[in-house]
Each structure stands twice: as structure tokens, then as C-alpha cells.
N, C-alpha and C. Protein backbone atom coordinates (compact mmCIF):
# COMPACT_ATOMS: atom_id res chain seq x y z
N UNK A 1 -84.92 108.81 81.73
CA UNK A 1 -83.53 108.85 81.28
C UNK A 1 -82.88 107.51 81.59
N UNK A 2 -82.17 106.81 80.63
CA UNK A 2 -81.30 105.53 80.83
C UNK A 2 -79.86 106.07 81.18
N UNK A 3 -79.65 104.86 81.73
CA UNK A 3 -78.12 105.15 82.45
C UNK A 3 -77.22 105.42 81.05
N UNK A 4 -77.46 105.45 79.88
CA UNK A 4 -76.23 105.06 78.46
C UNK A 4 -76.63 106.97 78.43
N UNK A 5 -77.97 107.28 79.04
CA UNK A 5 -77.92 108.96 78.02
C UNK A 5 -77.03 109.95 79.35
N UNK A 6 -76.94 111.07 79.04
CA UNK A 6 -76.35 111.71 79.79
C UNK A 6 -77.13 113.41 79.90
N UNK A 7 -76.90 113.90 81.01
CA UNK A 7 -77.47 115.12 81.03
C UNK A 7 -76.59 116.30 80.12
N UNK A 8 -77.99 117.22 79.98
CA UNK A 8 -77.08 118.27 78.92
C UNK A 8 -76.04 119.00 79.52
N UNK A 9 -75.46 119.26 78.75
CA UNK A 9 -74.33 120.34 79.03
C UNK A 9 -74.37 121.80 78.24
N UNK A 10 -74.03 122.84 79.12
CA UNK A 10 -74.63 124.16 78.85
C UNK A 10 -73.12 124.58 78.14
N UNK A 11 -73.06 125.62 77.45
CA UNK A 11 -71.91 126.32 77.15
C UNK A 11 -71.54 127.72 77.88
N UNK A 12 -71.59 127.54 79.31
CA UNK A 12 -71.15 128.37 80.23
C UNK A 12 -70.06 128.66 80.22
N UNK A 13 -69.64 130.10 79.82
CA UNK A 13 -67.94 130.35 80.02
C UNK A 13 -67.28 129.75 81.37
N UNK A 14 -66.48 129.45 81.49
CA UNK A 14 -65.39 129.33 82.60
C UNK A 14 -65.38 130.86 83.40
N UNK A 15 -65.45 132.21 82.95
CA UNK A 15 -65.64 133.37 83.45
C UNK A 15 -67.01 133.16 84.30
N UNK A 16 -68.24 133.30 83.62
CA UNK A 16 -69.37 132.99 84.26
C UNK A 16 -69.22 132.40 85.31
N UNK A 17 -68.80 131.37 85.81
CA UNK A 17 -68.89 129.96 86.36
C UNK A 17 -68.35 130.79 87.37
N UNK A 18 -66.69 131.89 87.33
CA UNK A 18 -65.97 132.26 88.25
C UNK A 18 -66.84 133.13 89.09
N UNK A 19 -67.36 134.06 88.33
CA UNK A 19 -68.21 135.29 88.32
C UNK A 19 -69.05 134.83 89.18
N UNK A 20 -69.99 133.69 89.04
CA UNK A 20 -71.01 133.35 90.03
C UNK A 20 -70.36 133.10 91.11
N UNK A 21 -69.52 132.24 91.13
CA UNK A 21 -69.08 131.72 92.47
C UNK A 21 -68.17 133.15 93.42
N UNK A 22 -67.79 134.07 92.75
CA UNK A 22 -67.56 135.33 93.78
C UNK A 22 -68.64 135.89 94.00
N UNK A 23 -69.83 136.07 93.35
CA UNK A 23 -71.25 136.99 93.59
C UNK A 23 -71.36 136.29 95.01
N UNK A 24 -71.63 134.56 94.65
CA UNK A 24 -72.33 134.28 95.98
C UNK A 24 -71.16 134.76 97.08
N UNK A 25 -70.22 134.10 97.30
CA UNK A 25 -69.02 134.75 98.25
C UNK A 25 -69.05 135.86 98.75
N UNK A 26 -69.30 137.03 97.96
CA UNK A 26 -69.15 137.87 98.47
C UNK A 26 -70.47 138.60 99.09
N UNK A 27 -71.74 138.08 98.09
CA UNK A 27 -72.87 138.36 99.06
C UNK A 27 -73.08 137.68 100.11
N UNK A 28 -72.21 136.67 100.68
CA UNK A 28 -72.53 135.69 101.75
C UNK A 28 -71.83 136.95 103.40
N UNK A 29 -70.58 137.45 102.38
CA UNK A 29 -69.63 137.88 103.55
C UNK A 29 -70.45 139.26 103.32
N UNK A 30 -71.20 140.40 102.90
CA UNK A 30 -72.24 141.40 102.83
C UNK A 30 -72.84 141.30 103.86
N UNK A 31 -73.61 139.84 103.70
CA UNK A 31 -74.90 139.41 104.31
C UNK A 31 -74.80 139.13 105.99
N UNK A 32 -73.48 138.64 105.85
CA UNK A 32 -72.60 138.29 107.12
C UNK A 32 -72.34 139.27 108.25
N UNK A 33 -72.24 139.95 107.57
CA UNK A 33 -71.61 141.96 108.31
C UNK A 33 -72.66 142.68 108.49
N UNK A 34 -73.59 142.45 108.13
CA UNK A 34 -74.43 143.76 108.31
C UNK A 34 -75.40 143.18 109.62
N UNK A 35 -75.77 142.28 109.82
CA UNK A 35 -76.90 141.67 110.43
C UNK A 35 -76.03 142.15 112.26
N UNK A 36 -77.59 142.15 113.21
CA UNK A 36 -77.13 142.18 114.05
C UNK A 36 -75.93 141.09 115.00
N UNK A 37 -75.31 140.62 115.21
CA UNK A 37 -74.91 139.78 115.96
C UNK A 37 -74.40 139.75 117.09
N UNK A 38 -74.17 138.50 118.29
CA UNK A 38 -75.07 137.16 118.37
C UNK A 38 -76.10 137.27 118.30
N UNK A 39 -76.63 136.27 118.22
CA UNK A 39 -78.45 136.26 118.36
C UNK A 39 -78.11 135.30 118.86
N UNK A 40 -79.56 134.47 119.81
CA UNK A 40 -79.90 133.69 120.39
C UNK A 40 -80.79 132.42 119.29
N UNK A 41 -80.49 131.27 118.54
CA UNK A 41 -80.76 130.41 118.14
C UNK A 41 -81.42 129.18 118.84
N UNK A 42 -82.18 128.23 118.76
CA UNK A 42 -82.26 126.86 118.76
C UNK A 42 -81.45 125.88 118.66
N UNK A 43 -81.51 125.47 119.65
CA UNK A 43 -79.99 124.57 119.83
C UNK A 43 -80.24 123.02 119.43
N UNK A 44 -81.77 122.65 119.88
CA UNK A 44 -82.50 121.30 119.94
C UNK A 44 -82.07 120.92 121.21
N UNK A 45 -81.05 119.54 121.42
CA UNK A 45 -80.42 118.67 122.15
C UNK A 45 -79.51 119.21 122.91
N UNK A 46 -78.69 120.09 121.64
CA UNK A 46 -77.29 120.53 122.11
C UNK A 46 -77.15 121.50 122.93
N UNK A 47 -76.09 121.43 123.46
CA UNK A 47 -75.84 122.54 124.61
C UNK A 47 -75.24 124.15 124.29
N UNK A 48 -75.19 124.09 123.03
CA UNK A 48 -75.19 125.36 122.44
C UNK A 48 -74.58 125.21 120.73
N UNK A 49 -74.81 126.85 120.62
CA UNK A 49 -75.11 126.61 119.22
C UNK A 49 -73.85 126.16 117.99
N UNK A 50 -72.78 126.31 119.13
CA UNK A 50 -71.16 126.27 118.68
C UNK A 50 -71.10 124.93 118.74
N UNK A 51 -71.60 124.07 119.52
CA UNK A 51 -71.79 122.27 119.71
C UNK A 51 -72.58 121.72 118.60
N UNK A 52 -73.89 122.47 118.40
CA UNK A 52 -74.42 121.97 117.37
C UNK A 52 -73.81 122.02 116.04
N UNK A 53 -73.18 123.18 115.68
CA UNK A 53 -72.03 123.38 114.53
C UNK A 53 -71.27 122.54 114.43
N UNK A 54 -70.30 121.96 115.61
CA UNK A 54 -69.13 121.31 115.55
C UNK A 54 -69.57 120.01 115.09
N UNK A 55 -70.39 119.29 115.78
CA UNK A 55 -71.45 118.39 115.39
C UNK A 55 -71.85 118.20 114.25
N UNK A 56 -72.53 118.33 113.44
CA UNK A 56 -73.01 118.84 111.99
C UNK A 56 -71.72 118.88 111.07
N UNK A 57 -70.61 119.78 111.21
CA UNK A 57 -69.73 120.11 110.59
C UNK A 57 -68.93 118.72 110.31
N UNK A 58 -68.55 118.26 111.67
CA UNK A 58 -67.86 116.61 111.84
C UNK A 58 -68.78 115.42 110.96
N UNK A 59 -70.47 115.74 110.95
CA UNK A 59 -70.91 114.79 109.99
C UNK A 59 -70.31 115.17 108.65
N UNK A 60 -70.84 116.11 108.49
CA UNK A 60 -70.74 116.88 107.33
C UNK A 60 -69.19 116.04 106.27
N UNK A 61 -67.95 116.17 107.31
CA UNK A 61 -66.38 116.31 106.94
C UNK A 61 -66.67 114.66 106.67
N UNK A 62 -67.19 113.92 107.09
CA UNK A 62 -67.84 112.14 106.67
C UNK A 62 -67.61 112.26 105.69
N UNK A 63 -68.82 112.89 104.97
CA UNK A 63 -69.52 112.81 103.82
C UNK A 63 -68.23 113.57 102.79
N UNK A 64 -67.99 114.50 103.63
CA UNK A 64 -66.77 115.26 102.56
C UNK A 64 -65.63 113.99 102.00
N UNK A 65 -65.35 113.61 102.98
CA UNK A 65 -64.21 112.49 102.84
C UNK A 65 -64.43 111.57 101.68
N UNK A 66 -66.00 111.14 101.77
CA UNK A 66 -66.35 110.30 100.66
C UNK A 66 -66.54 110.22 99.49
N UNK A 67 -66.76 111.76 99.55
CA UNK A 67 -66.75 113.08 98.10
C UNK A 67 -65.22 112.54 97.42
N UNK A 68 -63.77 112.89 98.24
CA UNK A 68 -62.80 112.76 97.85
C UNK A 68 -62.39 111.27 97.30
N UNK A 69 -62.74 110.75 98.24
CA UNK A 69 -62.71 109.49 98.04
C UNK A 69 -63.11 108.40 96.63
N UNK A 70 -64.83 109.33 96.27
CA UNK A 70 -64.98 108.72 95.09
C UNK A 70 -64.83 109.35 94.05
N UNK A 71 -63.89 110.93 94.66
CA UNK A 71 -63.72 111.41 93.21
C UNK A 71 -62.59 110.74 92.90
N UNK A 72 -61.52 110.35 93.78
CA UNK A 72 -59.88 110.15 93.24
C UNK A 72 -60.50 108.45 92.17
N UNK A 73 -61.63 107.90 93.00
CA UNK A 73 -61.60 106.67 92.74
C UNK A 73 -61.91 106.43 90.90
N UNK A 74 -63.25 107.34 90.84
CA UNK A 74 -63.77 107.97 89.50
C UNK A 74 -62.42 108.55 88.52
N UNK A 75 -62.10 109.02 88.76
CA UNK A 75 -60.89 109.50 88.24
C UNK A 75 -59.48 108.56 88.49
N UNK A 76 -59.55 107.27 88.61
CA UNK A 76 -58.44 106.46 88.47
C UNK A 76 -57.20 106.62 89.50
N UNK A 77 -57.55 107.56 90.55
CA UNK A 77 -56.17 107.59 91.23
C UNK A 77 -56.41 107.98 92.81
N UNK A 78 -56.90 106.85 92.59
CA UNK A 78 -57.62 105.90 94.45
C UNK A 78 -56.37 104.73 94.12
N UNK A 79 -55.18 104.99 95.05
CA UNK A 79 -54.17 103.76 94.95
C UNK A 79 -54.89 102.77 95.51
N UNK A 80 -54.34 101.32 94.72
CA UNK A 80 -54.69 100.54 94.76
C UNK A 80 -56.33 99.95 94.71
N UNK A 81 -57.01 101.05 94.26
CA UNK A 81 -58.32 100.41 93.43
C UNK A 81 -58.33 99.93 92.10
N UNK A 82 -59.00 99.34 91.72
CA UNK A 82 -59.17 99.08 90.30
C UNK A 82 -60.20 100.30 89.74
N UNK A 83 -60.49 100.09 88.32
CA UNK A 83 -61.55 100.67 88.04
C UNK A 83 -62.77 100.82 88.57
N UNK A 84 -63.29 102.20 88.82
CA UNK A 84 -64.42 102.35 89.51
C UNK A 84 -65.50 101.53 89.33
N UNK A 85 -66.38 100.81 90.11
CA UNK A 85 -67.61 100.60 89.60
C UNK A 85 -68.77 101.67 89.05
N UNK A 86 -69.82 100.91 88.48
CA UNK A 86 -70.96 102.01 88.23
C UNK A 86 -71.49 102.77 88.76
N UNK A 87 -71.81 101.98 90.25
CA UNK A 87 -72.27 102.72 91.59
C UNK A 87 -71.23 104.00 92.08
N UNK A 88 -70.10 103.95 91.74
CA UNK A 88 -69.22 105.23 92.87
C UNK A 88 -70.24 106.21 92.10
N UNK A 89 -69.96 106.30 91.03
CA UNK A 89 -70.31 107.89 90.58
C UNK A 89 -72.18 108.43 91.38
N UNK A 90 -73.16 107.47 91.22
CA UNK A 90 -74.48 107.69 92.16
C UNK A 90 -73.67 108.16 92.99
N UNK A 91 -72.88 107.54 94.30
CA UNK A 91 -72.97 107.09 95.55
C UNK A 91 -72.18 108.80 95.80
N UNK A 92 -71.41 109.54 95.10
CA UNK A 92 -70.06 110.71 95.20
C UNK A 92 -71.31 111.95 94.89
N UNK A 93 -72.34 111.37 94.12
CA UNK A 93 -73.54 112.51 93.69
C UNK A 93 -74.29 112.89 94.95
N UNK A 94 -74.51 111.62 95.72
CA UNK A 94 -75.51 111.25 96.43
C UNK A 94 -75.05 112.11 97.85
N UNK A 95 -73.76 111.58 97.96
CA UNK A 95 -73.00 111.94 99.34
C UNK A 95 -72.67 113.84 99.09
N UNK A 96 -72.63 114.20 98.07
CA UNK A 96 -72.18 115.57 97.67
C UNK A 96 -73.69 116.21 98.27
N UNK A 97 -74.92 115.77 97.51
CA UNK A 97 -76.21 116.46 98.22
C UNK A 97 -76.39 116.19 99.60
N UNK A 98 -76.33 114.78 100.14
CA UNK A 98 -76.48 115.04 101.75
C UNK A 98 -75.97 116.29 102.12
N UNK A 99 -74.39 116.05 101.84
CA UNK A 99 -73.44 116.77 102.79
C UNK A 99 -74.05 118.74 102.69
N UNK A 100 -73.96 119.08 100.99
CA UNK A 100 -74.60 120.24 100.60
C UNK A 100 -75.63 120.49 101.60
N UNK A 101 -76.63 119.84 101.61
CA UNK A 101 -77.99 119.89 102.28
C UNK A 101 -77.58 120.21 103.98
N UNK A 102 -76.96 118.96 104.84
CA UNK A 102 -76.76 119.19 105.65
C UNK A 102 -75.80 120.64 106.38
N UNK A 103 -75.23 121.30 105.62
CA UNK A 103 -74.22 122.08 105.61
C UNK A 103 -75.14 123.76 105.43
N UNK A 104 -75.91 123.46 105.32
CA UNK A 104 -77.32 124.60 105.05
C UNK A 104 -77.78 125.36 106.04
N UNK A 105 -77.88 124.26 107.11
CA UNK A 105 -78.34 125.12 108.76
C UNK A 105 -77.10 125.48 109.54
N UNK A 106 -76.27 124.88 109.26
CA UNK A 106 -74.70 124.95 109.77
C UNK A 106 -74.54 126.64 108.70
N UNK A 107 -74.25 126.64 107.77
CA UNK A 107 -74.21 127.90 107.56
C UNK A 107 -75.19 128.97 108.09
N UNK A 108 -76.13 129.04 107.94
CA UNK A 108 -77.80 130.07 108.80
C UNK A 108 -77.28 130.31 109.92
N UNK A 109 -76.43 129.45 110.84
CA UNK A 109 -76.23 129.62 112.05
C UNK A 109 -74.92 130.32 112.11
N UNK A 110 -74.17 130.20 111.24
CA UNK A 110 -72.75 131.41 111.41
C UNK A 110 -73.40 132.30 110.46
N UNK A 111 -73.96 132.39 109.67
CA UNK A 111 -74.38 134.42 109.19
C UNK A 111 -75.34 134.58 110.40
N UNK A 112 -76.29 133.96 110.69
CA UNK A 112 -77.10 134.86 111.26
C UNK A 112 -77.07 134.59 112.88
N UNK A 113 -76.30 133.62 113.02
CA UNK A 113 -76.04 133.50 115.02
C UNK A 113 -74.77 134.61 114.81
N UNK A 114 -73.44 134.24 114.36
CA UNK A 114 -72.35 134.81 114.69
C UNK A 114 -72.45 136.19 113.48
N UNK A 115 -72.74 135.92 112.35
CA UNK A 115 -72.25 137.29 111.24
C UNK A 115 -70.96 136.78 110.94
N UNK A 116 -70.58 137.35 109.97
CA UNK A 116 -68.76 138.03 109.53
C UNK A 116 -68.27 137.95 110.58
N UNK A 117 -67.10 137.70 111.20
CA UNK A 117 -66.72 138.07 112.57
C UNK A 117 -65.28 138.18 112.34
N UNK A 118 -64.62 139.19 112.44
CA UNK A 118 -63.51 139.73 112.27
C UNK A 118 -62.87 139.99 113.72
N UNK A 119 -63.16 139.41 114.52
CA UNK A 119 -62.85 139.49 116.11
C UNK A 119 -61.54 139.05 115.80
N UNK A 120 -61.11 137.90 116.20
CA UNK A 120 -59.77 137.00 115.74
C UNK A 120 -58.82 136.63 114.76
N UNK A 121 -57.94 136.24 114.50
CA UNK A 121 -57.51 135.86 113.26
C UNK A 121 -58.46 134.47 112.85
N UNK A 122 -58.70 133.60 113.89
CA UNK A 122 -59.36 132.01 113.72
C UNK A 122 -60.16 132.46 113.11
N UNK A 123 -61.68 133.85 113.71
CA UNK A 123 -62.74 133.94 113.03
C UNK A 123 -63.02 134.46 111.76
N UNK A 124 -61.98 135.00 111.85
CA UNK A 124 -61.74 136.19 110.48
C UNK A 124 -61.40 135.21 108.98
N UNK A 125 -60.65 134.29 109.30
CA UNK A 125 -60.33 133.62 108.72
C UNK A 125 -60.86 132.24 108.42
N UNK A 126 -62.12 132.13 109.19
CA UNK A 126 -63.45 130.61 109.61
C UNK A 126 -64.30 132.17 108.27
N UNK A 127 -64.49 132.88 108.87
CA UNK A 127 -65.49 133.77 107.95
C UNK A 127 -64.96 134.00 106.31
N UNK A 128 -64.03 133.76 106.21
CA UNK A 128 -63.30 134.11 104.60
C UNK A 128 -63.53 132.52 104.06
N UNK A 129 -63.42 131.64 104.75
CA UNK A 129 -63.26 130.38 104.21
C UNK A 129 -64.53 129.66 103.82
N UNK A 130 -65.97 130.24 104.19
CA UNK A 130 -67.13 129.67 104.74
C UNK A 130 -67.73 130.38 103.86
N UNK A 131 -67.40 131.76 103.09
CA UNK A 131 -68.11 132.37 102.27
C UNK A 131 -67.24 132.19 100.82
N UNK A 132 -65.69 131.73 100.72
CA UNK A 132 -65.56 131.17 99.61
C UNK A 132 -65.71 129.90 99.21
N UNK A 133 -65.86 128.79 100.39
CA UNK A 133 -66.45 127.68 100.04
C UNK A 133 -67.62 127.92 99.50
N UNK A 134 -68.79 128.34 99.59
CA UNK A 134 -69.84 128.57 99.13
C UNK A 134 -69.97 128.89 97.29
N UNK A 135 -68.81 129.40 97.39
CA UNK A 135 -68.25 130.79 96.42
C UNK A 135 -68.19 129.57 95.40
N UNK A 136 -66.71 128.89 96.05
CA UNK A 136 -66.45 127.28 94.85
C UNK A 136 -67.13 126.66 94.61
N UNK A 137 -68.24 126.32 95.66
CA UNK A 137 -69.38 125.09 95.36
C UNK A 137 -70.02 125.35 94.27
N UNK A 138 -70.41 126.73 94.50
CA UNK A 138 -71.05 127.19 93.16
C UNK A 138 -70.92 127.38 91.64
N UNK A 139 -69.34 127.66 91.97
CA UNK A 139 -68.77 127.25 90.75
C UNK A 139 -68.27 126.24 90.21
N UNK A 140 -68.09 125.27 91.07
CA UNK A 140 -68.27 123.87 90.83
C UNK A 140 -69.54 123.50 90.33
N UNK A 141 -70.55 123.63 91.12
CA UNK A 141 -71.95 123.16 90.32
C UNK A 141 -71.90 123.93 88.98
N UNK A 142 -71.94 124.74 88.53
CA UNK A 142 -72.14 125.20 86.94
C UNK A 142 -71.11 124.96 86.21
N UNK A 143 -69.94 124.38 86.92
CA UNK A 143 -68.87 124.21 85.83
C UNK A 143 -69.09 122.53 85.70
N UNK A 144 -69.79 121.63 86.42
CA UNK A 144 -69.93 120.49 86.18
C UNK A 144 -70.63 120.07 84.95
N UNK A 145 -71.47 121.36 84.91
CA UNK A 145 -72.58 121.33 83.85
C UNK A 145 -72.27 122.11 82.42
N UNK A 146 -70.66 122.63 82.39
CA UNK A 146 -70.62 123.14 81.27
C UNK A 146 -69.17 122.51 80.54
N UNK A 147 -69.49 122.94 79.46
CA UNK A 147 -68.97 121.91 78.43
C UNK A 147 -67.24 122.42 77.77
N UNK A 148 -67.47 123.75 78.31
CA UNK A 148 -66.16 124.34 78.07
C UNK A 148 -65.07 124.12 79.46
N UNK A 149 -65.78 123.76 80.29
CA UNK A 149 -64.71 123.65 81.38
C UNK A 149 -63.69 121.91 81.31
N UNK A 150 -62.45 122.40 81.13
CA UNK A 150 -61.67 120.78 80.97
C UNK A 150 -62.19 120.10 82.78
N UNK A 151 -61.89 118.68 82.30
CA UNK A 151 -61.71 117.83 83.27
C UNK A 151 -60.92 118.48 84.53
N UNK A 152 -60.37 118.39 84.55
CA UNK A 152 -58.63 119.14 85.55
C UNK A 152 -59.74 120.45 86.12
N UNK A 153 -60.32 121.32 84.91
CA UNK A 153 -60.58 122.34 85.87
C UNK A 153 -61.56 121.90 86.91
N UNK A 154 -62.81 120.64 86.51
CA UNK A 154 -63.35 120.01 87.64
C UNK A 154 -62.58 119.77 88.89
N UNK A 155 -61.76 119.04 88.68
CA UNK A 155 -61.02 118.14 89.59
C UNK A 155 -60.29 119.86 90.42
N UNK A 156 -60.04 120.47 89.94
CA UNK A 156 -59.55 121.88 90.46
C UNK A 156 -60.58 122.58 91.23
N UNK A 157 -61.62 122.83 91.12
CA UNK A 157 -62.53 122.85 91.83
C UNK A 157 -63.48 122.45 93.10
N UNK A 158 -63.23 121.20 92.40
CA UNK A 158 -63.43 119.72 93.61
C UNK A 158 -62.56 119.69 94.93
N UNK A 159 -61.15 120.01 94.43
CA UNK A 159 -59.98 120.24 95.32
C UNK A 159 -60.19 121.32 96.40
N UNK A 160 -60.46 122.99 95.56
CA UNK A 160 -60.86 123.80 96.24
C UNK A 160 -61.85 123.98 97.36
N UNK A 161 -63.11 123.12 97.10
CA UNK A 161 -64.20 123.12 97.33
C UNK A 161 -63.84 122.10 99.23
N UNK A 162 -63.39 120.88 98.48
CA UNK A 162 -62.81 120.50 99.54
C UNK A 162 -61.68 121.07 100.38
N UNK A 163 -60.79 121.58 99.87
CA UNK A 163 -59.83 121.99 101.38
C UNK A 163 -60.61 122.90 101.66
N UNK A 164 -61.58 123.89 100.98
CA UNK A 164 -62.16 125.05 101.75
C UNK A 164 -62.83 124.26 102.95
N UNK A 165 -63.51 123.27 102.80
CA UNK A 165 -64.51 122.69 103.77
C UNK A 165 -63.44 122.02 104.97
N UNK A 166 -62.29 121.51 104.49
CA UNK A 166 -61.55 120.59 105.95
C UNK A 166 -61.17 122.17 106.55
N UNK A 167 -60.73 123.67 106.72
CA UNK A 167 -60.40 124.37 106.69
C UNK A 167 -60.90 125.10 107.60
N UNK A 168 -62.41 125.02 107.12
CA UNK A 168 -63.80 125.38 107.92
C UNK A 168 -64.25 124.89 109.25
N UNK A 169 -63.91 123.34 109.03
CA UNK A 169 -63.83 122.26 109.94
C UNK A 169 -62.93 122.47 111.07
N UNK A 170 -61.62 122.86 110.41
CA UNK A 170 -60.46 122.68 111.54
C UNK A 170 -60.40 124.18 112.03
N UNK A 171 -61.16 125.17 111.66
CA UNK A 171 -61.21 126.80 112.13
C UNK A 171 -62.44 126.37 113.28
N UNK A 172 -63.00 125.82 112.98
CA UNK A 172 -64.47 125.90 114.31
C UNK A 172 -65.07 124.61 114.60
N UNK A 173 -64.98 123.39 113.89
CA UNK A 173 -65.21 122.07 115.17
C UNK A 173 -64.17 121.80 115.82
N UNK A 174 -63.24 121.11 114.81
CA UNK A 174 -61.78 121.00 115.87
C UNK A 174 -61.44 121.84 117.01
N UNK A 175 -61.65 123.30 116.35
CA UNK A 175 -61.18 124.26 117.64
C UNK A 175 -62.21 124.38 119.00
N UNK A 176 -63.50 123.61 118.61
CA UNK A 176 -64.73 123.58 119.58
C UNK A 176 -64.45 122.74 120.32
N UNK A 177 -63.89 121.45 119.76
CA UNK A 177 -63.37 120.29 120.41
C UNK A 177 -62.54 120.54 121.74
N UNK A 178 -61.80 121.23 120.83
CA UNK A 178 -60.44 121.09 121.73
C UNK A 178 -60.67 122.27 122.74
N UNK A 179 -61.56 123.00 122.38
CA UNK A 179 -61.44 124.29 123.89
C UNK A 179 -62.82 123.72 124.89
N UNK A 180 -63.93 122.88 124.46
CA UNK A 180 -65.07 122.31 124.94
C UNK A 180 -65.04 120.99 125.36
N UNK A 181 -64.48 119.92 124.84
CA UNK A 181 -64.33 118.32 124.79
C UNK A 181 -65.49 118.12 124.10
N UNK A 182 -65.70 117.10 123.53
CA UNK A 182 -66.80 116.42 122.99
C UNK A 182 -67.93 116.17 123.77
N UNK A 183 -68.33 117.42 123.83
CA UNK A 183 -70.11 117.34 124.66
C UNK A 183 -70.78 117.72 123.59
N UNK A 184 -71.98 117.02 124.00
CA UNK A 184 -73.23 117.61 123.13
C UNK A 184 -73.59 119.32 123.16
């Protein structure tokens, strides 16, 4: 494939796109509830499994940042940039799979260390946010790829996708931070 062709685009309803992204959501928060919980995990280095999260999550919010960053830039409204170069759009693809990828064991470890956890308002509300982020991503990925969804509804998505994730962040690293200090 040359950089001038472009990948196909499917004619996925905008419904579909929604539809998937609540299936996964809501099988995430199913999947979440039923399992025994705590369990005892692998920590590696870290001194537990809430450190290793906070950790991960804080890389993770990097990469998120850069997501935003080269979407406003891609989309013309990064003040005071000029027009994007060729490279943002790789570099916003590139940083979207790390972060995806990295964000993989960080999830495994809240369904299946913690579950659903409806203990608190923080957790209750770290658990709603963690299974509709998932929810958006997903519908972000198939709506990227379909041809009926406008621009805006991307960028609407993108939006979602991201505050779900700073949200996530500030429900359980920040709050790890601040009740633990920055230990491993």
C-alpha cells in the first residue's frame, strides 16, 4: 500500500458501531461481577497490584495526552501550530496502539484482581468508567472505519474515549498517589 491509497471503508451504521461499543461495556461490567474477588496477582517489581496499576495507568495517560494532542493538531486546532505534518497522523496511530496495548494488563487486573466493585462511590464509579471506556474505544475503532460516520462524530468519540481514560486515571492512580506516595 502507498501512502496516496487509503484503507477501505466499511458501511457500518452509526447504530452498529453504538451497539458494539455497549455489548463490550456491558460484558466487561457482567464479567466484572461475577468472578470471585480479590485474588492474589503478580506484581513483578511492584509492591502491589494497585502500584502496578497506578504505574501503567500514568504511562498509559502519556500516551493518551499525545493521542489528544495529535488529534487537535490533525484536525487544525492545536493553537498555534501550523498544518500538521505527514508524520502526526503515523505517530497519533502509533501512540493510540501502544497505549491500547499497554492498557490490556491494567484492565485483567481490575476484572479479575478487583471485579465490578461497587464498595464506594470512587470504585463504583472507576468500575462504570473502565467498562465504558472500553465500550467507546470500540466504537471508535469501527466508526473510524466506517464511511457513514461524519468527521465530528470521530472527533466525538475521540473526546469520549479520552475523558473516559483521564477519569479512570484520576478514580485510581491519582487516588493511589495521593493515599500511597509514589512508591513502586
Amino acid at each position: 500500500m502507498t501512502s496516496t491509497e487509503t484503507t477501505p471503508r466499511s458501511r457500518v451504521p452509526p447504530a452498529a458501531m453504538l451497539l458494539a461499543g455497549s455489548g463490550v461495556a456491558i460484558t466487561l461490567g457482567v464479567v466484572g461481577s461475577v468472578g470471585d474477588t480479590p485474588r492474589e496477582l503478580p506484581v513483578a517489581w511492584f509492591s502491589s497490584a494497585q502500584s502496578l496499576k497506578a504505574w501503567s495507568a500514568s504511562a498509559i495517560l502519556i500516551l493518551v495526552l499525545a493521542q489528544l494532542a495529535t488529534a487537535l493538531w490533525m484536525y487544525g486546532r492545536l493553537p498555534g501550530a501550523r498544518q500538521a505534518p505527514a508524520w502526526v497522523a503515523p505517530v497519533h496511530r502509533a501512540t493510540g496502539r501502544v497505549a491500547f496495548l499497554l492498557s490490556l494488563p491494567v484492565a485483567f487486573y481490575c476484572l479479575y484482581g478487583f471485579g465490578f466493585d461497587t464498595s464506594t462511590p470512587r470504585t463504583l464509579a472507576h468500575s462504570l468508567a473502565g467498562c465504558l471506556f472500553y465500550g467507546a474505544f470500540t466504537a471508535k475503532m469501527i466508526g473510524i472505519r466506517s464511511r457513514r460516520l461524519p468527521g465530528w462524530g470521530i472527533a466525538i468519540l475521540g473526546g469520549t474515549v479520552f475523558t473516559l481514560f483521564v477519569v479512570l486515571w484520576a478514580l485510581s492512580a491519582l487516588w493511589w498517589f495521593d493515599a500511597a506516595g509514589l512508591n513502586w
